[in-house]
C-alpha atoms as a PDB file:
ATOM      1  CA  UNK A   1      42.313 -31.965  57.257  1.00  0.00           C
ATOM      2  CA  UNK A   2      45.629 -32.333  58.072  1.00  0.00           C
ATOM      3  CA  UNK A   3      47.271 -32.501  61.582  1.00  0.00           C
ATOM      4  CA  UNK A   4      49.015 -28.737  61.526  1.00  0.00           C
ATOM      5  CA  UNK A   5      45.074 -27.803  60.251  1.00  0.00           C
ATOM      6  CA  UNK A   6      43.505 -29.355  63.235  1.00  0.00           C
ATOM      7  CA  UNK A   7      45.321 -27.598  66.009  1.00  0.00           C
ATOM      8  CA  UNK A   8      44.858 -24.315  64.236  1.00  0.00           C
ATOM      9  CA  UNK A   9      41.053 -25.532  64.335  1.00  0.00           C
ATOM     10  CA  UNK A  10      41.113 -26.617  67.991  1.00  0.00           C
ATOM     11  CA  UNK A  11      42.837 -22.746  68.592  1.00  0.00           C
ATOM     12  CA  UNK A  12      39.966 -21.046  66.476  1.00  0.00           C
ATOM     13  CA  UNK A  13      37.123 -22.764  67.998  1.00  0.00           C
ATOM     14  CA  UNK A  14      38.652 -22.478  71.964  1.00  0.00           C
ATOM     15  CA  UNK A  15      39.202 -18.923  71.242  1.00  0.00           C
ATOM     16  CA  UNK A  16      35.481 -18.230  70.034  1.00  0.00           C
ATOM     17  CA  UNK A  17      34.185 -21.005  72.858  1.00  0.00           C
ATOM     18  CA  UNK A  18      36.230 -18.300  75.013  1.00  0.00           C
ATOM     19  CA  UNK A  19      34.060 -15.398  74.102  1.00  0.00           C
ATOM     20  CA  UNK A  20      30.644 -17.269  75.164  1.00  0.00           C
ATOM     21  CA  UNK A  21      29.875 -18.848  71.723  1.00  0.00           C
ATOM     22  CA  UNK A  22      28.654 -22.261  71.441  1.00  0.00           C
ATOM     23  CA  UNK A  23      30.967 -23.640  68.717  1.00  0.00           C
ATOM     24  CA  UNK A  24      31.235 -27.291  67.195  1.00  0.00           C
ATOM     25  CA  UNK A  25      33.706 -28.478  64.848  1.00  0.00           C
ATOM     26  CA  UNK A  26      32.494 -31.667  62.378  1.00  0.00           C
ATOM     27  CA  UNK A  27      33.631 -32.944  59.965  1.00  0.00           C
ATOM     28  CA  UNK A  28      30.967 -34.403  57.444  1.00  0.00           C
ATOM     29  CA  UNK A  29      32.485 -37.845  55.466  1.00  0.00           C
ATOM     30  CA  UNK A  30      29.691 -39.109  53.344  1.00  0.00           C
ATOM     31  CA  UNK A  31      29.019 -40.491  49.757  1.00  0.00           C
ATOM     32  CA  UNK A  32      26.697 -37.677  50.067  1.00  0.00           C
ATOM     33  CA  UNK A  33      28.325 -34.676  52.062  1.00  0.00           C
ATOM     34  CA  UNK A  34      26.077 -31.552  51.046  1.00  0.00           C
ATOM     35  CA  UNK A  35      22.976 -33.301  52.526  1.00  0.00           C
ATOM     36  CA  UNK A  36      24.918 -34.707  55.310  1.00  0.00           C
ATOM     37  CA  UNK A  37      26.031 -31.493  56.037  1.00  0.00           C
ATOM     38  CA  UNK A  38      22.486 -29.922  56.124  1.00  0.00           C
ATOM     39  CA  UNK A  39      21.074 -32.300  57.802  1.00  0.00           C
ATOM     40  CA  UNK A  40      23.467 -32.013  61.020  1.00  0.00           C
ATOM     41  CA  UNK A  41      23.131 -27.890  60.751  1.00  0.00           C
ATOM     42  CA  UNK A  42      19.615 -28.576  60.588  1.00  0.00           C
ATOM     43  CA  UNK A  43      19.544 -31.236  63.940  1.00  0.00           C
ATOM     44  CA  UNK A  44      22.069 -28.618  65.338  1.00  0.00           C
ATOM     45  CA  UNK A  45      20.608 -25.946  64.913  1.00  0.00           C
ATOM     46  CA  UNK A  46      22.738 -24.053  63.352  1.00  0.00           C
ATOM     47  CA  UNK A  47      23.343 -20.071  63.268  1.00  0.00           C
ATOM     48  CA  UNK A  48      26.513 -20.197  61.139  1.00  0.00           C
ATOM     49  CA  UNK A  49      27.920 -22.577  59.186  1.00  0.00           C
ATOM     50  CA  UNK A  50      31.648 -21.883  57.984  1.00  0.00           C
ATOM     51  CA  UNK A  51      32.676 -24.118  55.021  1.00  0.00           C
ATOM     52  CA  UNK A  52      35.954 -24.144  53.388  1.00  0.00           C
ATOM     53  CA  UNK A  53      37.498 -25.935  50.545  1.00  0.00           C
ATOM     54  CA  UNK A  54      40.883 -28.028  50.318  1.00  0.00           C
ATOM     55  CA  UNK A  55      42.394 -27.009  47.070  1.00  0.00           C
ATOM     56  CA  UNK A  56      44.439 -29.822  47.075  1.00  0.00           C
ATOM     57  CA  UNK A  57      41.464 -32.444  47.886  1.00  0.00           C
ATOM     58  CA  UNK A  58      38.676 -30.716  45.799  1.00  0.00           C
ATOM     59  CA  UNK A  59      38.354 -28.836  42.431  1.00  0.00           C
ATOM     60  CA  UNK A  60      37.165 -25.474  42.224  1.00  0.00           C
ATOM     61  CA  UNK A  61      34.184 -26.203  39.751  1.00  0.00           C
ATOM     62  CA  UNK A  62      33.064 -29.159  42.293  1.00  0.00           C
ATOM     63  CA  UNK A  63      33.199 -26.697  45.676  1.00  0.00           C
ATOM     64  CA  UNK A  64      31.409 -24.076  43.537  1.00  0.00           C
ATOM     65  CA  UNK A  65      28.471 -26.405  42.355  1.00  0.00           C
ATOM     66  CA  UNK A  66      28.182 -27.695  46.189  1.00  0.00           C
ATOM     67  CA  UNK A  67      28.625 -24.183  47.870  1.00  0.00           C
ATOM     68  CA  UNK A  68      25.406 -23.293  45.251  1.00  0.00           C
ATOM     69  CA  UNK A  69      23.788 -26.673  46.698  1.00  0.00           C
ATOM     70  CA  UNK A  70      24.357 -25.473  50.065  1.00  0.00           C
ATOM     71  CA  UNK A  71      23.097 -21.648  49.388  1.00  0.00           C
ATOM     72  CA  UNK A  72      20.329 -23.222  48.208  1.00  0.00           C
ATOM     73  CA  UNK A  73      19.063 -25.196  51.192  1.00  0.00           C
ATOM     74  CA  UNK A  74      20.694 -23.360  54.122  1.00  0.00           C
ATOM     75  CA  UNK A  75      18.560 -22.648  56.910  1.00  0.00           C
ATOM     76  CA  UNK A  76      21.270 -20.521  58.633  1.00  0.00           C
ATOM     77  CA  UNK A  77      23.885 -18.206  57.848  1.00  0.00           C
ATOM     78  CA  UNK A  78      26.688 -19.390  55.765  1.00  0.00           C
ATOM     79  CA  UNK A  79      30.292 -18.028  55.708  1.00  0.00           C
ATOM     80  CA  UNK A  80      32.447 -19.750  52.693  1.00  0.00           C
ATOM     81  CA  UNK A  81      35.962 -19.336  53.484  1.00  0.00           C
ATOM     82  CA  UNK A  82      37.903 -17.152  51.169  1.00  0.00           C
ATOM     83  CA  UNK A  83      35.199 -16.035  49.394  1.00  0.00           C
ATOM     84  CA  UNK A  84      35.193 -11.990  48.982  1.00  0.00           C
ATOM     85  CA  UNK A  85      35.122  -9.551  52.287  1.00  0.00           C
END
């Protein structure tokens, strides 16, 4: 993420903190990030976890095949970012 990507981050999540939800932004560097990831929804707790890809940092084919990972294994909701309505 880049610095311009963070405050717009730090708005969204103040904003939603603002309406009573509990929200925590992470971000998940591993050699392994899907099970990372999973594994802190799944010691968090997680009701929603909102994933995004950076087209300049990731190919398509690779956030498709992890997104399916993720589907997979999700114990909560899951919301990927510019995908459909």
């Amino acid at each position: 993420e880049e610095d311009d990507d963070r405050e717009a981050i730090r708005r969204l999540v103040a904003q939603t903190a603002a309406l009573g939800i509990d929200v925590e932004h992470l971000r998940v560097r591993s050699p392994r990030p899907v099970e990372a990831l999973l594994e802190v929804a799944g010691e968090r707790d997680a009701g929603l976890l909102v994933i995004g890809p950076d087209p300049a940092r990731l190919r398509p084919r690779t956030f498709r095949k992890a997104v399916k990972r993720i589907r997979k294994r999700c114990s909560c909701l899951l919301w990927v970012a510019g995908e459909g309505p």
